[in-house]
C-alpha atoms as a PDB file:
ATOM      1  CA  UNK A   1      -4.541 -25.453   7.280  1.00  0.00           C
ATOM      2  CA  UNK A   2      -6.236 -22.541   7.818  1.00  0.00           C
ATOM      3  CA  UNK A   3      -7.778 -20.974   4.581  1.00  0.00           C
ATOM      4  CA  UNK A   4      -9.396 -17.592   3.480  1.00  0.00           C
ATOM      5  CA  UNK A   5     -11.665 -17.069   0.004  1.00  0.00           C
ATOM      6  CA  UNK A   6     -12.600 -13.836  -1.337  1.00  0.00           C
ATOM      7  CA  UNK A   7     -15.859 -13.984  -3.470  1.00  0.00           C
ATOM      8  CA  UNK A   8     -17.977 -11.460  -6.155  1.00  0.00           C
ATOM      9  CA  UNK A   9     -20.396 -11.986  -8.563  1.00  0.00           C
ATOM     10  CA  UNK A  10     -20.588 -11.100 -12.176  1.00  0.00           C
ATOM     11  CA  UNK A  11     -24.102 -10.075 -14.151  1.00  0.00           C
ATOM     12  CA  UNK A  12     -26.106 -10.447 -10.796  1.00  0.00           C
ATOM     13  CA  UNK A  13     -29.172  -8.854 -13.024  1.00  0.00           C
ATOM     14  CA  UNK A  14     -29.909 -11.616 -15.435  1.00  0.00           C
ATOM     15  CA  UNK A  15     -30.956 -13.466 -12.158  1.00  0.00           C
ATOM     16  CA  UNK A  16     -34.122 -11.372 -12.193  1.00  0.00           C
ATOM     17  CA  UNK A  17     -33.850 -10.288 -15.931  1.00  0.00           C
ATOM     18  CA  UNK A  18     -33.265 -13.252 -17.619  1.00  0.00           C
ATOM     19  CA  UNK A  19     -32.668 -11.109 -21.169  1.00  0.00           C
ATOM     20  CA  UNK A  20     -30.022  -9.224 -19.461  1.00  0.00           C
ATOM     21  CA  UNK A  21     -27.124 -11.540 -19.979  1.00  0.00           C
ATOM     22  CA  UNK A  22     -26.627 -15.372 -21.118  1.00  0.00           C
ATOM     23  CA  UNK A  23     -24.538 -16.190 -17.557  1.00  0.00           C
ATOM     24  CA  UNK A  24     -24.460 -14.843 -13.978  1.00  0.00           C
ATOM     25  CA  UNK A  25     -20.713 -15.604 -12.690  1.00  0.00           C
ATOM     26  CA  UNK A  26     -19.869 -15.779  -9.116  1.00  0.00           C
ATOM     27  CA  UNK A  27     -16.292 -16.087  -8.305  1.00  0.00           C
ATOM     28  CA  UNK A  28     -13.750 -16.441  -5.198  1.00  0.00           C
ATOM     29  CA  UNK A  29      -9.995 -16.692  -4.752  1.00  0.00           C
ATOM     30  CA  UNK A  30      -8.463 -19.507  -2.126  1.00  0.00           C
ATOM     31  CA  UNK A  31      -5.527 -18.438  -0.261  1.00  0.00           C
ATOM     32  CA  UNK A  32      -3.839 -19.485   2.632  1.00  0.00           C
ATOM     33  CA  UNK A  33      -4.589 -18.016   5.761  1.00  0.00           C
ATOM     34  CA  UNK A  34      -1.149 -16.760   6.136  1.00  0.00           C
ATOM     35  CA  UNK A  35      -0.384 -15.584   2.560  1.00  0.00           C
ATOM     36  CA  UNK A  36      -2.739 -12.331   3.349  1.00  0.00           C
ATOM     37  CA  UNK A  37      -0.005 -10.136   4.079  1.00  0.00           C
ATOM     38  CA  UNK A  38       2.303 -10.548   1.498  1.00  0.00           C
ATOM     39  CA  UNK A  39      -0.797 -11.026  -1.021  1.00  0.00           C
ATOM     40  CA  UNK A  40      -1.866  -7.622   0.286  1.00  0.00           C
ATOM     41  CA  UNK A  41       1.617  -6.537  -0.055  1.00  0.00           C
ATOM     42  CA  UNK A  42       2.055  -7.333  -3.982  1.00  0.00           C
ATOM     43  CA  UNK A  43      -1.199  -5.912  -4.718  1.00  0.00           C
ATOM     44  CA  UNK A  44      -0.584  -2.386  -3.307  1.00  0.00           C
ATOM     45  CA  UNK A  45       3.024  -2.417  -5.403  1.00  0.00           C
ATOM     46  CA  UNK A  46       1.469  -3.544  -8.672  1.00  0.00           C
ATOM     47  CA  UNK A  47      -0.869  -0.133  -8.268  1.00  0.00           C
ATOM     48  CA  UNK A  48       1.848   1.735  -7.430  1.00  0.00           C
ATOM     49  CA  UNK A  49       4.254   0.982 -10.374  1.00  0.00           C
ATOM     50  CA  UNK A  50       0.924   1.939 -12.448  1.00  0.00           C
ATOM     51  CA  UNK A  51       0.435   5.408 -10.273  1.00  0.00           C
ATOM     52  CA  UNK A  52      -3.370   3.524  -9.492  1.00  0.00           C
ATOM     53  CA  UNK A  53      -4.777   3.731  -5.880  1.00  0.00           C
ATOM     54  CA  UNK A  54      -8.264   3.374  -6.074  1.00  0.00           C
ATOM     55  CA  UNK A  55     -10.441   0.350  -6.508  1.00  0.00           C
ATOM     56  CA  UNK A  56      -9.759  -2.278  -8.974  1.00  0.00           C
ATOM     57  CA  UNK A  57     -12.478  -3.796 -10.882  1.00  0.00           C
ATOM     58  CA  UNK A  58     -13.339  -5.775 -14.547  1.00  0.00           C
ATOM     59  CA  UNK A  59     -15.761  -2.943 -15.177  1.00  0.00           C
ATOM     60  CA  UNK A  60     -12.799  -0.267 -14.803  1.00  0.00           C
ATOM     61  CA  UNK A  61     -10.394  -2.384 -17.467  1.00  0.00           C
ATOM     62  CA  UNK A  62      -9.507   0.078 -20.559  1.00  0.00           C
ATOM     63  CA  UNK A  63      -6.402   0.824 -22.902  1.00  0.00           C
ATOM     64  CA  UNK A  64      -5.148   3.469 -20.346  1.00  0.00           C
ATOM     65  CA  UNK A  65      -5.167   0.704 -17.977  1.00  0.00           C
ATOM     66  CA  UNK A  66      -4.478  -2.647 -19.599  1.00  0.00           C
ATOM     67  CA  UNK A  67      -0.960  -2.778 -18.591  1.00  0.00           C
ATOM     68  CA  UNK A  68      -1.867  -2.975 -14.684  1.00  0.00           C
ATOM     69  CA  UNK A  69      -4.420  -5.608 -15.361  1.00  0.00           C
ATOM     70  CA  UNK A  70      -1.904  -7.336 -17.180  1.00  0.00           C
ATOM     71  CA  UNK A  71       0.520  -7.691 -14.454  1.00  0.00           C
ATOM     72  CA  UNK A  72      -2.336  -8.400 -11.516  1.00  0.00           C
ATOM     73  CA  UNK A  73      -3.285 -11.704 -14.167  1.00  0.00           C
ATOM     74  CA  UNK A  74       0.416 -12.129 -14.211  1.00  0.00           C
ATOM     75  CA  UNK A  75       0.572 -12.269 -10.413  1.00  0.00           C
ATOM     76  CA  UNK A  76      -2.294 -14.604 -10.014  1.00  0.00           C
ATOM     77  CA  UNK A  77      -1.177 -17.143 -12.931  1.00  0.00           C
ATOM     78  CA  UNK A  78       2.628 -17.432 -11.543  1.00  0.00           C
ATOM     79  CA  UNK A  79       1.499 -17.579  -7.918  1.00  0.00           C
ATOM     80  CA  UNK A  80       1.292 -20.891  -6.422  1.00  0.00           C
ATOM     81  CA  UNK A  81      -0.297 -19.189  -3.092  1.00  0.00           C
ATOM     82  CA  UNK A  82      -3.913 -18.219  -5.284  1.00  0.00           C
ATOM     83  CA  UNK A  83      -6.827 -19.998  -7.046  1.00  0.00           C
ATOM     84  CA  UNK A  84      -9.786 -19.181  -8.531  1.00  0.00           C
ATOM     85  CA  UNK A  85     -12.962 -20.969  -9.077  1.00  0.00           C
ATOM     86  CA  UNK A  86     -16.255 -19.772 -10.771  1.00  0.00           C
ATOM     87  CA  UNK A  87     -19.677 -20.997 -11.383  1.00  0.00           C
ATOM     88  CA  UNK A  88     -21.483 -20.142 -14.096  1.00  0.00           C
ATOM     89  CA  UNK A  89     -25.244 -20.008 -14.131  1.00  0.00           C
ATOM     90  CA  UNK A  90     -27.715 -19.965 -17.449  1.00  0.00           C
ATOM     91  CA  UNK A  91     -29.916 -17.553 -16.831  1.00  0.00           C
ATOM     92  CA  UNK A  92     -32.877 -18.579 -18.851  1.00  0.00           C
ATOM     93  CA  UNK A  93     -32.483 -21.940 -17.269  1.00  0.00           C
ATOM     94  CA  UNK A  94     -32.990 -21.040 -13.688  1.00  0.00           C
ATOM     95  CA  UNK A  95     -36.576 -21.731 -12.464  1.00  0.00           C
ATOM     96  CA  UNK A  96     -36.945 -19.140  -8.884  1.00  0.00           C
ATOM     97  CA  UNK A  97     -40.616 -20.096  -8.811  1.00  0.00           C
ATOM     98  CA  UNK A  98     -40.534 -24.410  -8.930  1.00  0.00           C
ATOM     99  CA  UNK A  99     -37.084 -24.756  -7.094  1.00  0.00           C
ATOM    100  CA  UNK A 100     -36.653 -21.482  -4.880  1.00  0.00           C
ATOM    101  CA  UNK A 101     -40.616 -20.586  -3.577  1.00  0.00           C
ATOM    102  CA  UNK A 102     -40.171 -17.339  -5.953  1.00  0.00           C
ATOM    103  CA  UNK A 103     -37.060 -16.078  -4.147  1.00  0.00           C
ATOM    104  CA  UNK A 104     -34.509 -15.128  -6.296  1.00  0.00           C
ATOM    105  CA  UNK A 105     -32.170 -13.738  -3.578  1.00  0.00           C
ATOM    106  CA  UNK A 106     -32.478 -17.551  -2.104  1.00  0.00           C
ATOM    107  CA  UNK A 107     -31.529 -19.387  -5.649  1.00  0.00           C
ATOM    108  CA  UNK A 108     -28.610 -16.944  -5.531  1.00  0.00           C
ATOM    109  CA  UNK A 109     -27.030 -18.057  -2.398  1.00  0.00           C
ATOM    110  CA  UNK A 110     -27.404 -21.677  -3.125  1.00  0.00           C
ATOM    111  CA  UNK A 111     -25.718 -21.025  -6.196  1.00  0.00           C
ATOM    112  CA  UNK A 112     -22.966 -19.684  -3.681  1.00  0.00           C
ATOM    113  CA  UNK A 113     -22.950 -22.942  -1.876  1.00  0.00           C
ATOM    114  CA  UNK A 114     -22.493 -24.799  -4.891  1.00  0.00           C
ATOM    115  CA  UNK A 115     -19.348 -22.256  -5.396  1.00  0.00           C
ATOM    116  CA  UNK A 116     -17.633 -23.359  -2.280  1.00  0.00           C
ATOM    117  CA  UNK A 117     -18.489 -26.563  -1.415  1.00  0.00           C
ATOM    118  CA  UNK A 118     -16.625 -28.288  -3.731  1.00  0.00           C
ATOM    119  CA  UNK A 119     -13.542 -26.966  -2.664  1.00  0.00           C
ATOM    120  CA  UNK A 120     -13.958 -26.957   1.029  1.00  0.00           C
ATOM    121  CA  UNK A 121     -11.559 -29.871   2.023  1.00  0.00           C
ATOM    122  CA  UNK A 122     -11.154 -32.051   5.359  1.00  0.00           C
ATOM    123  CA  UNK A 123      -9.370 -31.054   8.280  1.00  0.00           C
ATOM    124  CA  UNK A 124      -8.978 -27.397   7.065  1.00  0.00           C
ATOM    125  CA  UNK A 125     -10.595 -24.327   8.492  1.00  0.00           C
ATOM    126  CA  UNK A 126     -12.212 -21.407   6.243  1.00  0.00           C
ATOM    127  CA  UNK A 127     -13.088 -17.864   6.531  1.00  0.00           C
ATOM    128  CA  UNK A 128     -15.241 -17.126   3.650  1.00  0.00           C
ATOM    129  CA  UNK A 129     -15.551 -13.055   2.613  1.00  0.00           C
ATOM    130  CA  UNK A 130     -18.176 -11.984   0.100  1.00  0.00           C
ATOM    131  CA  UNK A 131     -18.621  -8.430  -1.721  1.00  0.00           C
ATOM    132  CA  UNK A 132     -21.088  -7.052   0.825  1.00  0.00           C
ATOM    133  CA  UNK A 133     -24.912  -6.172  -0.117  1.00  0.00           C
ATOM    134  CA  UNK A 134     -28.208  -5.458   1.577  1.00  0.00           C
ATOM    135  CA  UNK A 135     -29.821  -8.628   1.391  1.00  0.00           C
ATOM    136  CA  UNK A 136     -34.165  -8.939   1.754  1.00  0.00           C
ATOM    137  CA  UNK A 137     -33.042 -11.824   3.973  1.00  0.00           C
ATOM    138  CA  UNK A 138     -30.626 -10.534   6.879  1.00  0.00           C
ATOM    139  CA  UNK A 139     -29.893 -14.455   8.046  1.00  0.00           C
ATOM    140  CA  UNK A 140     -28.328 -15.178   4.135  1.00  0.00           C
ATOM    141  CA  UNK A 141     -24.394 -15.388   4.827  1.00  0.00           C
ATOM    142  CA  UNK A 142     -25.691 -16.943   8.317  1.00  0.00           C
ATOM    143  CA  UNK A 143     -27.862 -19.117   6.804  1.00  0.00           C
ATOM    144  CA  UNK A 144     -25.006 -19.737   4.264  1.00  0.00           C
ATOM    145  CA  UNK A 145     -22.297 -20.701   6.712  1.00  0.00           C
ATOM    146  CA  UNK A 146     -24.442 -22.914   8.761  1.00  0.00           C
ATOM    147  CA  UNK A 147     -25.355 -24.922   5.293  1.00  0.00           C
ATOM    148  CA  UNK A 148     -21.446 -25.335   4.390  1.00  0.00           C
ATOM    149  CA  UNK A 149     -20.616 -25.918   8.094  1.00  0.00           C
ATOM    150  CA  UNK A 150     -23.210 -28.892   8.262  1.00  0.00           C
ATOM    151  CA  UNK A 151     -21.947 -30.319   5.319  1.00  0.00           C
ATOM    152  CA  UNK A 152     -18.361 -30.245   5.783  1.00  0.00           C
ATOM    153  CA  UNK A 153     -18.023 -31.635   9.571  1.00  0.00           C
ATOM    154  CA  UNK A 154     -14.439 -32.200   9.298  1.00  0.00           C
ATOM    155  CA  UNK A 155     -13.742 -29.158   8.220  1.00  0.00           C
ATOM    156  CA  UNK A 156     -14.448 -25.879  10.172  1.00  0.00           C
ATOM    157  CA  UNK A 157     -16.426 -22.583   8.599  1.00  0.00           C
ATOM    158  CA  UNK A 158     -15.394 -20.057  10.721  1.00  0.00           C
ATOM    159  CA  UNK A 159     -17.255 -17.114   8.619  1.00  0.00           C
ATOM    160  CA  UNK A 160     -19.288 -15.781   5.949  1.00  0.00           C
ATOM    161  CA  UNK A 161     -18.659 -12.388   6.067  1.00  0.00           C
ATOM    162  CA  UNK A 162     -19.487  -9.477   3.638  1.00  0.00           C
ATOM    163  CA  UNK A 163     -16.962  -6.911   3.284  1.00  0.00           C
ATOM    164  CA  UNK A 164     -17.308  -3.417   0.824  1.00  0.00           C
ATOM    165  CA  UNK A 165     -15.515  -4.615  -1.970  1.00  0.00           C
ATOM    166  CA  UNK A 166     -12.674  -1.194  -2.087  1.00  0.00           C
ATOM    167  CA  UNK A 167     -11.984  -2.528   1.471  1.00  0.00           C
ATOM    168  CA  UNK A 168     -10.665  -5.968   0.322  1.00  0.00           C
ATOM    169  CA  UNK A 169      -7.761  -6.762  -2.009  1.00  0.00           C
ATOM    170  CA  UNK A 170      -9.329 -10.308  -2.520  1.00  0.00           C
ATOM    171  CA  UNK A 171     -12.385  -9.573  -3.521  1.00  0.00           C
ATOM    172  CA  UNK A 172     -11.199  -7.037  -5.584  1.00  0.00           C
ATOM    173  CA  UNK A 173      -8.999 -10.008  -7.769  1.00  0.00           C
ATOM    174  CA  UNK A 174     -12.631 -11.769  -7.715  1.00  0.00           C
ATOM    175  CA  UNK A 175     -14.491  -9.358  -9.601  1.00  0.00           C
ATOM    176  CA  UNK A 176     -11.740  -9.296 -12.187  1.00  0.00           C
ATOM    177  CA  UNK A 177     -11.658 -13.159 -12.738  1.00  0.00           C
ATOM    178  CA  UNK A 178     -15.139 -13.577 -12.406  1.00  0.00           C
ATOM    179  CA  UNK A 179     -15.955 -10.671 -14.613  1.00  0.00           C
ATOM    180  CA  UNK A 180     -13.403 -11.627 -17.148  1.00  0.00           C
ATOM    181  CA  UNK A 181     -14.751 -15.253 -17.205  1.00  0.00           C
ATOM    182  CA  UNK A 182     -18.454 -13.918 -17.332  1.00  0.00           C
ATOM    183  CA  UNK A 183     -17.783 -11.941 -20.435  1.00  0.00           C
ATOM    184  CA  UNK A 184     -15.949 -15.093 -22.181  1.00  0.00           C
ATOM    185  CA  UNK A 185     -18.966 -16.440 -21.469  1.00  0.00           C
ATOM    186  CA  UNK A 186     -21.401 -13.571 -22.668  1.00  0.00           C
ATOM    187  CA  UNK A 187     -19.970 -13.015 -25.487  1.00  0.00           C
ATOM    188  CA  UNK A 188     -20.529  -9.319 -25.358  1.00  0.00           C
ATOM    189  CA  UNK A 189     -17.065  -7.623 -24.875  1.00  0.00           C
ATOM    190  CA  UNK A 190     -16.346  -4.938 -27.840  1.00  0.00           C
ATOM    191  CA  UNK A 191     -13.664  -3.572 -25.774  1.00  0.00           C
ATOM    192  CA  UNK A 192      -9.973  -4.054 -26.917  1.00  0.00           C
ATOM    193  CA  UNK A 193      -8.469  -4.320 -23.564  1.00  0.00           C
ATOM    194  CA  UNK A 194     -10.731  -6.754 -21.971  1.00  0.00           C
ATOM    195  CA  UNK A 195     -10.537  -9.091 -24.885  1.00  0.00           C
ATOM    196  CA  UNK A 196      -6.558  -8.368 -24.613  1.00  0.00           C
ATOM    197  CA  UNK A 197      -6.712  -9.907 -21.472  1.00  0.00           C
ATOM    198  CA  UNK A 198      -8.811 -12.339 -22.476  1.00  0.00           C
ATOM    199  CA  UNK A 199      -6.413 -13.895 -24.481  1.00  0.00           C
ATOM    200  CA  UNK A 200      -3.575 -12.756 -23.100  1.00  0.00           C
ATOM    201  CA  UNK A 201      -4.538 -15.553 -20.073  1.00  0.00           C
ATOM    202  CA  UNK A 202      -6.001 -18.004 -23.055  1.00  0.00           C
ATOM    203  CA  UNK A 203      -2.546 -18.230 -25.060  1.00  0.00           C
ATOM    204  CA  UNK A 204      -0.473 -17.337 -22.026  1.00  0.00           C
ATOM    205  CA  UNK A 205      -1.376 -19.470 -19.107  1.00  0.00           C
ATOM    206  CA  UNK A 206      -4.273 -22.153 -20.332  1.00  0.00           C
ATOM    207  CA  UNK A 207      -3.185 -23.177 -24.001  1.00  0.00           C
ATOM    208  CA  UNK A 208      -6.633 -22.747 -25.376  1.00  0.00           C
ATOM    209  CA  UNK A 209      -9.914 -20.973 -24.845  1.00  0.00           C
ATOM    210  CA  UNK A 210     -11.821 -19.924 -20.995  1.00  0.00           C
ATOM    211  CA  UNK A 211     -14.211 -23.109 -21.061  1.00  0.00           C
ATOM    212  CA  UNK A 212     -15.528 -25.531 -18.052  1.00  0.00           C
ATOM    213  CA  UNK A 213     -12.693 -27.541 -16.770  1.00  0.00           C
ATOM    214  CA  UNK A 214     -12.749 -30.596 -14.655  1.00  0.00           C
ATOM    215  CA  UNK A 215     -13.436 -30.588 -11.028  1.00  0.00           C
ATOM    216  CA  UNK A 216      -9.567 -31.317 -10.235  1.00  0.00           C
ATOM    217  CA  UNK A 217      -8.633 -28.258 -12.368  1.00  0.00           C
ATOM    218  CA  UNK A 218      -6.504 -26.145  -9.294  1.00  0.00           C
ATOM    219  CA  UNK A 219      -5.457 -23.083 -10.735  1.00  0.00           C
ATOM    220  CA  UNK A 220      -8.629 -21.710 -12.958  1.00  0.00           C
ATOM    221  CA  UNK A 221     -11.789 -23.435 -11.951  1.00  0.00           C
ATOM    222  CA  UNK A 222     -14.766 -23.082 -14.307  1.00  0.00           C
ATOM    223  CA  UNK A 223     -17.836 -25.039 -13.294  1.00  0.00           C
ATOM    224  CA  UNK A 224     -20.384 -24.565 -16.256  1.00  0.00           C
ATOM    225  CA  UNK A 225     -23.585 -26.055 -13.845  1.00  0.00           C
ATOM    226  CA  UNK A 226     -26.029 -28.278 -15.624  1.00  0.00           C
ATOM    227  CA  UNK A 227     -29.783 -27.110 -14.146  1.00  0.00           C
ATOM    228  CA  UNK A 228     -31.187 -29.447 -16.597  1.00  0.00           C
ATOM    229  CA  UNK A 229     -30.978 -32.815 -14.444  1.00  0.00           C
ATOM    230  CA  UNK A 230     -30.706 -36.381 -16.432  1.00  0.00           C
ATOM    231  CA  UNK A 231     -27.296 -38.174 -16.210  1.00  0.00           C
END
C-alpha cells in the first residue's frame, strides 16, 4: 500500500534550552495514500460549520474555539483511515555534545527517525511530509530519507519533504496531537479548553490518562524514549 505521514514537533526549544520544557514532542499522522482527498475534504467542512478558515494549530485552542477542536479529535478518534504516533524526548536527558558531536539540529532528526521507523512496514511505500524549517544542515530530510530508506529495504521511502505547515491539512492535525500530548506531558496547561480536550480524548476515546502505550498501540501511539540505556 502506498502510505503518506504528516509530521510537527512540539516544544522544539527545550532541545537547546533544556529549562524550557520537561518534553520535546514530535508527532505524525499515517494515512493511506488514497484517503488524502476525502481527509482533505472533512477537514475543510469541520472549519466551515465553525465559520474558521485559517490555520489550525494547539497553540490557537481557546473557549471561543473549543467546539471545532472538539469535532477535528472527534474525526480522528472515529476514523479508521488516521493514526497518530509521538515520541517524547526528556529534555534534560539528552546529551548533544557525547552522542551528537554538539549538533543539536542532528540529535533532532534522529529523534525523527526513531518517530518513523517503527512504523514503516514491509512491502509498503511512504511519502513522509514534515512542517518545513530552515535547517543549518540543507542535506537533513535528505539525509533523513536515505537513513529510513536503508533501513527499511522492503519497503520504499519515496520522500521527506517539508511543507509550510497552513499549506497542509496533515500536518496541521500533527501539531494538534503532538501539542496536546506534549502539554499532558508538561504539565503546564492553565487553559480550560486545552485541558477540555485533554480529557475529553482521556474519558472519551482511551479510558484513562495520555501515557506511553505499547508499540502495537494503532490508534494513539505514545513512545516515552528511554535515553538512559540498561535493560
Amino acid at each position: 500500500m502506498n502510505f503518506e505521514i504528516y509530521c510537527d514537533e512540539s516544544g522544539l526549544e527545550a532541545l537547546s534550552h533544556k529549562d524550557a520544557h520537561l518534553f520535546t514532542a514530535i508527532g505524525g499522522i499515517w494515512m493511506p495514500a488514497d484517503y488524502r482527498e476525502f481527509f482533505k475534504e472533512r477537514m475543510n467542512d469541520i472549519k466551515a460549520q465553525h465559520k474558521v478558515y485559517g490555520e489550525l494549530k494547539w497553540n490557537k485552542v481557546s473557549p471561543k474555539f473549543y467546539e471545532l477542536y472538539e469535532d477535528i479529535i472527534d474525526y480522528f478518534f472515529q476514523t479508521e483511515q488516521l493514526r497518530f504516533r509521538t515520541i517524547l524526548v526528556e529534555a534534560d536527558k539528552v546529551d548533544n555534545y557525547v552522542f551528537n558531536n554538539k549538533d543539536i539540529e542532528l540529535g533532532f532528526y534522529k529523534f525523527y527517525y526513531q518517530l518513523l521507523h517503527h512504523w514503516i512496514f514491509d512491502f509498503n511505500n511512504y511519502n513522509i511530509f514534515v512542517d518545513l524549517k530552515v535547517n543549518r544542515d540543507r542535506t537533513r530530510l535528505k539525509s533523513l530519507r536515505n537513513s529510513l530508506d536503508n533501513s527499511n529495504l522492503t519497503s520504499g521511502i519515496n520522500q521527506v519533504q517539508g511543507l509550510p505547515s497552513d499549506q497542509s491539512l496533515g500536518i496541521q492535525l500533527a501539531d494538534i496531537l503532538t501539542g496536546l500530548t506534549n502539554a499532558k506531558f508538561n504539565k503546564e496547561i492553565t487553559s480550560s479548553a486545552k485541558l477540555g480536550l485533554i480529557a475529553h480524548i482521556e474519558n472519551t476515546y482511551l479510558g484513562n490518562t495520555i501515557a506511553p502505550t505499547p508499540k502495537w498501540e494503532e490508534k494513539f501511539n505514545v513512545f516515552k524514549i528511554n535515553l538512559q540505556g540498561g535493560w
